[in-house]
C-alpha atoms as a PDB file:
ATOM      1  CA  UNK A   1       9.418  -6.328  13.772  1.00  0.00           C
ATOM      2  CA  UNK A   2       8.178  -4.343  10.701  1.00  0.00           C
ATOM      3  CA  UNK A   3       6.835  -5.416   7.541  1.00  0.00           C
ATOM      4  CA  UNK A   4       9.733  -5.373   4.770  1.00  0.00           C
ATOM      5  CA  UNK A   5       8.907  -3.097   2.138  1.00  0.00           C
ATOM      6  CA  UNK A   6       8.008  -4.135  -0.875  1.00  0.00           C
ATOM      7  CA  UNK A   7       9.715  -2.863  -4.087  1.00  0.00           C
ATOM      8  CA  UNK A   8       7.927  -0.356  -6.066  1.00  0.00           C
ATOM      9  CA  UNK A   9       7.726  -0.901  -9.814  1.00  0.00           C
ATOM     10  CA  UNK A  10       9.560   2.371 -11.697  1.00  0.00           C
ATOM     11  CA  UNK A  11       9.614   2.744 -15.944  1.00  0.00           C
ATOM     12  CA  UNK A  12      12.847   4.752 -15.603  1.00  0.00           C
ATOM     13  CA  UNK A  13      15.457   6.740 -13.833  1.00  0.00           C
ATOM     14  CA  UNK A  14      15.480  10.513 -13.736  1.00  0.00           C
ATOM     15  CA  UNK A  15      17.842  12.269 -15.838  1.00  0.00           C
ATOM     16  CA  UNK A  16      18.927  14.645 -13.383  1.00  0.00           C
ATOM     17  CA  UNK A  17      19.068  13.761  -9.686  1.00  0.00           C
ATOM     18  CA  UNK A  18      19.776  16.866  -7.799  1.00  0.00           C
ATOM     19  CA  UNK A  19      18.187  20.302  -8.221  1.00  0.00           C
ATOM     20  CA  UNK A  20      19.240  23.469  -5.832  1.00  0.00           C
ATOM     21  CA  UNK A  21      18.678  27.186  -5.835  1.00  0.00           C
ATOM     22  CA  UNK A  22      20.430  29.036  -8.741  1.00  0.00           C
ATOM     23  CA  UNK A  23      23.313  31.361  -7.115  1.00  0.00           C
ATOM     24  CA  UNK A  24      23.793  29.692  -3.930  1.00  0.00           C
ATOM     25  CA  UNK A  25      26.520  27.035  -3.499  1.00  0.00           C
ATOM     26  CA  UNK A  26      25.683  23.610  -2.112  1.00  0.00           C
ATOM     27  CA  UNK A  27      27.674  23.859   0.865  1.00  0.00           C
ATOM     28  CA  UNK A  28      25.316  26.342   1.857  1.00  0.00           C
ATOM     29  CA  UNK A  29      22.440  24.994   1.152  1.00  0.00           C
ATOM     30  CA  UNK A  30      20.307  22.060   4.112  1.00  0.00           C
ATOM     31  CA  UNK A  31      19.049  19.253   1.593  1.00  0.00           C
ATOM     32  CA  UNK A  32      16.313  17.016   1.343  1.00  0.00           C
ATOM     33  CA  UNK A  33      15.807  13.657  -0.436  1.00  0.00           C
ATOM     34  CA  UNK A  34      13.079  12.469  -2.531  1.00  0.00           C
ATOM     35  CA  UNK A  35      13.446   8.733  -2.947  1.00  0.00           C
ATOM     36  CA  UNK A  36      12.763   7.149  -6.345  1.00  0.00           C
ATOM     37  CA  UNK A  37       9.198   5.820  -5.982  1.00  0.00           C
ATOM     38  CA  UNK A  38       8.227   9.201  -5.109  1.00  0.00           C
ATOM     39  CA  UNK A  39       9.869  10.533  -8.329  1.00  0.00           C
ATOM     40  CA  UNK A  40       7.722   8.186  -9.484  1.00  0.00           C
ATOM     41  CA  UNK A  41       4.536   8.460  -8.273  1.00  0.00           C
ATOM     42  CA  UNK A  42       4.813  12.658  -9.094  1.00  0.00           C
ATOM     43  CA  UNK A  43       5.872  11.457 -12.451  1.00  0.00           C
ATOM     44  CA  UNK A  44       2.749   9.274 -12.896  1.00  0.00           C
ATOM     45  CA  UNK A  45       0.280  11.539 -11.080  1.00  0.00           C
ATOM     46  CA  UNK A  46       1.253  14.903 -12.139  1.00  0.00           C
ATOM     47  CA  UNK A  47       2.918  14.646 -15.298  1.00  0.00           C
ATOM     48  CA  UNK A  48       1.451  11.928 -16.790  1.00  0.00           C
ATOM     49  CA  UNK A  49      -1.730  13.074 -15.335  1.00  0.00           C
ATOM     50  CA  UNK A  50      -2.957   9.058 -14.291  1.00  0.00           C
ATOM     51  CA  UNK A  51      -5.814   8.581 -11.903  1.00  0.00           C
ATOM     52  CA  UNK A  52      -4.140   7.264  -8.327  1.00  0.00           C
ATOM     53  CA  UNK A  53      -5.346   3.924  -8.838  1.00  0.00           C
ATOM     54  CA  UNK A  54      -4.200   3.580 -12.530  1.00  0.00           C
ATOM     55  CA  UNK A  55      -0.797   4.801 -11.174  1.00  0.00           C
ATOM     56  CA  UNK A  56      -0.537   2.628  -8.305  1.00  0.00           C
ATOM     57  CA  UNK A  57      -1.318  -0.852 -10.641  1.00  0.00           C
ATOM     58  CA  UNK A  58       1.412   0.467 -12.738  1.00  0.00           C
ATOM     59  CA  UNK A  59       3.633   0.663  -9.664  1.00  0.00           C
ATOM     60  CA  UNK A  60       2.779  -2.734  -7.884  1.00  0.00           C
ATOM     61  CA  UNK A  61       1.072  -1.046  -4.798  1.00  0.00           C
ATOM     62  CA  UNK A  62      -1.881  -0.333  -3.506  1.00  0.00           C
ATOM     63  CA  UNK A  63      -3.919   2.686  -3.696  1.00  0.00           C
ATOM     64  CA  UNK A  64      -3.609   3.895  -0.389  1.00  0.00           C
ATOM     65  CA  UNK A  65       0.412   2.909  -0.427  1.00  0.00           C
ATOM     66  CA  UNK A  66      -0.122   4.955  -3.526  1.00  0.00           C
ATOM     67  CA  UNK A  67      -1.917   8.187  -2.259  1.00  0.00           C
ATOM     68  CA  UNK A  68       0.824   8.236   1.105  1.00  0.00           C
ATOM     69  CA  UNK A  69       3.974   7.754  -1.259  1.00  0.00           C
ATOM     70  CA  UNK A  70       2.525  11.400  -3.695  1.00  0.00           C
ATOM     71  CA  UNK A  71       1.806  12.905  -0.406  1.00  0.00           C
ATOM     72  CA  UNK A  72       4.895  12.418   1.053  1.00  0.00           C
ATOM     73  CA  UNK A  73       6.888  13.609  -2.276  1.00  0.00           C
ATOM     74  CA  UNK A  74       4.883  16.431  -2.576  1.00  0.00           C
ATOM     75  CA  UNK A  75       5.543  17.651   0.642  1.00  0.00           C
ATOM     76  CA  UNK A  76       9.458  17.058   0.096  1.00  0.00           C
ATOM     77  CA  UNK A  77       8.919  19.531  -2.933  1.00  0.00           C
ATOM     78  CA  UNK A  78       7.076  22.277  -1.499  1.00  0.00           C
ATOM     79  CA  UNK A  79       8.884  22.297   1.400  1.00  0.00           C
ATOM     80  CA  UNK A  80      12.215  22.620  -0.630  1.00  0.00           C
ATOM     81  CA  UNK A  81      10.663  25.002  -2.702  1.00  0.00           C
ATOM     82  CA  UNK A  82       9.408  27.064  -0.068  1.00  0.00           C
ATOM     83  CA  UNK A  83      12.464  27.409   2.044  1.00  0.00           C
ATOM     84  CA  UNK A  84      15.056  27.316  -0.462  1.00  0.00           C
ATOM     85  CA  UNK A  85      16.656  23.702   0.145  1.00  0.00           C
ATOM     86  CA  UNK A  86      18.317  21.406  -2.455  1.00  0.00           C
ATOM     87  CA  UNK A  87      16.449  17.811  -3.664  1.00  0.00           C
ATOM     88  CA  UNK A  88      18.519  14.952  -4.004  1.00  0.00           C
ATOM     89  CA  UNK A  89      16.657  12.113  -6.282  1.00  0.00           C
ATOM     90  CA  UNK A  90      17.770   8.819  -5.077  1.00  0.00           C
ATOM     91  CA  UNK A  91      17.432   5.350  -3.469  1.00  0.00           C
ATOM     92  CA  UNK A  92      14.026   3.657  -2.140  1.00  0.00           C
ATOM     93  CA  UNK A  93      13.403   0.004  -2.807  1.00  0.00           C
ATOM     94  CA  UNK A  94      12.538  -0.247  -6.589  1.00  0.00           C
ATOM     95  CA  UNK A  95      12.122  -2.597  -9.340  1.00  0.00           C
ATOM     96  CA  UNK A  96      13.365  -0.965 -12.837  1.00  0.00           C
ATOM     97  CA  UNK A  97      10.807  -1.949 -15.450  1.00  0.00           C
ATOM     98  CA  UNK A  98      12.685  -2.261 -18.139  1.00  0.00           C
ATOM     99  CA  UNK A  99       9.745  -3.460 -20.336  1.00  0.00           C
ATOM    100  CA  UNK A 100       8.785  -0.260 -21.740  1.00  0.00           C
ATOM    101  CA  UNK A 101       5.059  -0.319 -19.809  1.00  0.00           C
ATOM    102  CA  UNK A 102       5.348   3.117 -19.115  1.00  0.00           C
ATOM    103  CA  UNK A 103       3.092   6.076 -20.284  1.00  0.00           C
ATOM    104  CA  UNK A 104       5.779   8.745 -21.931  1.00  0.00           C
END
């Protein structure tokens, strides 16, 4: 049986949860989803520019939990991105800090 996943400590929820192609309607379109603690961990890393260590204290994980989480969102993006597919932002096992410990 499989470890239960611990959740993943996020400062808040995205604003917008779905991006597509402009001009093509959704029906059309194969879609992929990008759970929230990889929202999270492109927030931290790319945006907010944190080293992956830094970023993966603020998220209650380890580094290397850290460092598969980004890779696995950034290949989600690129691969929507590069083949035209809608992201859907949602679910993932999460703990909302509501504390206001983020970086923004």
């Amino acid at each position: 049986m499989a470890r239960p996943c611990c959740p993943r400590r996020i400062a808040t929820l995205p604003g917008v949860v779905f991006f597509k192609p402009a001009g093509i309607p959704l029906r059309d379109l194969e879609e992929r989803v990008l759970s929230l603690d990889e929202f999270e961990a492109l927030r931290l890393a790319d945006v907010e520019g944190l080293p992956q260590l830094e970023a993966a204290r603020f998220m209650g994980i380890s580094r290397q939990t850290f460092s598969r989480i980004l890779a696995r969102a950034r290949q989600t993006v690129a691969t929507c991105l590069t083949q035209g597919m809608a992201v859907r932002i949602e679910g993932g096992v999460i703990h909302l800090d509501t504390k206001g410990k983020s970086r923004q």
